[in-house]
C-alpha atoms as a PDB file:
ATOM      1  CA  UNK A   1       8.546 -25.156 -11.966  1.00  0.00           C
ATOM      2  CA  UNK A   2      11.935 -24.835  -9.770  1.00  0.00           C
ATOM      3  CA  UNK A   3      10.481 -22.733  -7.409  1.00  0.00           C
ATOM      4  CA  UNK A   4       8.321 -25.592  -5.790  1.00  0.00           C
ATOM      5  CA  UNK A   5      11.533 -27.787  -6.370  1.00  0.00           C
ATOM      6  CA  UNK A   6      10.239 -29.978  -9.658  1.00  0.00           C
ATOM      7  CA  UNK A   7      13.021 -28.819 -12.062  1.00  0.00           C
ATOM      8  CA  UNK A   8      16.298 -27.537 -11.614  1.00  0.00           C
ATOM      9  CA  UNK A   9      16.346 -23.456 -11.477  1.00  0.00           C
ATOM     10  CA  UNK A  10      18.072 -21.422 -13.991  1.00  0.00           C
ATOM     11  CA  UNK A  11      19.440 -17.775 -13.108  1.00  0.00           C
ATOM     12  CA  UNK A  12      16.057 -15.885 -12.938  1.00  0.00           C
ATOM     13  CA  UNK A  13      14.285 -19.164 -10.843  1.00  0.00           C
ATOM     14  CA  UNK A  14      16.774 -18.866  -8.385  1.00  0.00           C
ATOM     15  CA  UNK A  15      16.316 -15.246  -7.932  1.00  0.00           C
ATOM     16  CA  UNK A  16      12.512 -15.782  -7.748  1.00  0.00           C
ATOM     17  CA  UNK A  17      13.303 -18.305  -5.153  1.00  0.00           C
ATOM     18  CA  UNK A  18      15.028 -16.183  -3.268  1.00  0.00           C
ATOM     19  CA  UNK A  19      12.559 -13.276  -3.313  1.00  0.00           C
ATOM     20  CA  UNK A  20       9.217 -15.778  -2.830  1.00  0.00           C
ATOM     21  CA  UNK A  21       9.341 -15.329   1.082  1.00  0.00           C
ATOM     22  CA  UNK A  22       9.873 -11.811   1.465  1.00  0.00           C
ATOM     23  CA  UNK A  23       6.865 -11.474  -0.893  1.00  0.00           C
ATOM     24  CA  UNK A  24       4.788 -14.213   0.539  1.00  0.00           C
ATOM     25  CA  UNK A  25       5.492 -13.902   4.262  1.00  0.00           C
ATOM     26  CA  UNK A  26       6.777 -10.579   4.856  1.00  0.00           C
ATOM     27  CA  UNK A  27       4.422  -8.370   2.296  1.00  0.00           C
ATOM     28  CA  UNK A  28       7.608  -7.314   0.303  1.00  0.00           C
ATOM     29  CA  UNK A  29       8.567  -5.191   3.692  1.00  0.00           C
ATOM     30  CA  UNK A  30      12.758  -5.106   2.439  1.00  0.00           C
ATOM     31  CA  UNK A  31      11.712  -4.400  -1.150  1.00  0.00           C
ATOM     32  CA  UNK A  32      12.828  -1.334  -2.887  1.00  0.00           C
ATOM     33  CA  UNK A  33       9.674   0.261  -4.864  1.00  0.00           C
ATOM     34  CA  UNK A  34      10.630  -1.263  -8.038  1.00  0.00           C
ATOM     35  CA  UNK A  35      11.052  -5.025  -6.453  1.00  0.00           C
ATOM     36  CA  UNK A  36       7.466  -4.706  -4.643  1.00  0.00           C
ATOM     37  CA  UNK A  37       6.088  -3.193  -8.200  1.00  0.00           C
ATOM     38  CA  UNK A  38       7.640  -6.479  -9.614  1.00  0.00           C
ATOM     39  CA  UNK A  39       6.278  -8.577  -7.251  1.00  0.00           C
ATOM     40  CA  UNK A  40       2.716  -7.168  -7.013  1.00  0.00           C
ATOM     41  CA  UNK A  41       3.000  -7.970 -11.226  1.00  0.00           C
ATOM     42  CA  UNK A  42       4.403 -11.299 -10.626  1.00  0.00           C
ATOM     43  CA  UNK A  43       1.555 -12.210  -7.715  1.00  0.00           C
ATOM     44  CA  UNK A  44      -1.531 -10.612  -9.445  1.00  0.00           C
ATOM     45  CA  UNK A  45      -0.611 -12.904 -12.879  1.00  0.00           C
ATOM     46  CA  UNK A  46      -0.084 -16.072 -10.766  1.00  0.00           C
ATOM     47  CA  UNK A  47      -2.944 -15.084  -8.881  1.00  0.00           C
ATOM     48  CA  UNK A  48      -5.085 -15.042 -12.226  1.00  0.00           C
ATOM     49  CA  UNK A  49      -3.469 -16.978 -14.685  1.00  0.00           C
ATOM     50  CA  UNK A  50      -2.182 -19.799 -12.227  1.00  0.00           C
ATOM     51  CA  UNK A  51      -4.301 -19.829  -8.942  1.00  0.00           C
ATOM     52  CA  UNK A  52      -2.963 -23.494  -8.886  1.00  0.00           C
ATOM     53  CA  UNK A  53       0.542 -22.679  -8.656  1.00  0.00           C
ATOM     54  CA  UNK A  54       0.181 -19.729  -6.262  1.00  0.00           C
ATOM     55  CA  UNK A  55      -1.951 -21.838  -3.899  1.00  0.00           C
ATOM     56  CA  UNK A  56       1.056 -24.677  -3.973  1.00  0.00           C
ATOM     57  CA  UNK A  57       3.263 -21.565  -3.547  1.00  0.00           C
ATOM     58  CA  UNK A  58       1.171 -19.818  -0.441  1.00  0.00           C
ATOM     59  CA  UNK A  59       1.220 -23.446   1.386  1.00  0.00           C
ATOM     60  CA  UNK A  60       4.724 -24.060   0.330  1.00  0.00           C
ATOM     61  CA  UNK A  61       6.342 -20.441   1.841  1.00  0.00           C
ATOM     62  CA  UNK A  62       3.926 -20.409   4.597  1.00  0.00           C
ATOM     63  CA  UNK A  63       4.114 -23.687   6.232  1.00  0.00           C
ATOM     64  CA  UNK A  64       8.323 -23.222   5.907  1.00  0.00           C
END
């Protein structure tokens, strides 16, 4: 997964990259309505599907 830095990113891992801290330390505060609808998707499947990867993600953002 690019965004903790294990594989090279392709278009759409860079943009998540980009986004990650404005979602994870900021609450999606600069996000237009669609981008925070996107990233409350986004969070609630990684949250369910991949607790794993969002915990590596949470210590990853927040400890930058």
């Amino acid at each position: 997964m690019c965004v903790l830095e294990k594989s090279p990113c392709d278009q759409l891992g860079r943009q998540l990259k980009a986004a990650l801290p404005e979602v994870i330390l900021r609450n999606c505060r600069n996000c237009s309505p669609q981008q925070a609808q996107n990233a409350q998707k986004l969070t609630n499947f990684l949250q369910t599907r991949y607790p794993d990867v969002w915990a590596m993600l949470l210590k990853k953002y927040q400890n930058a």
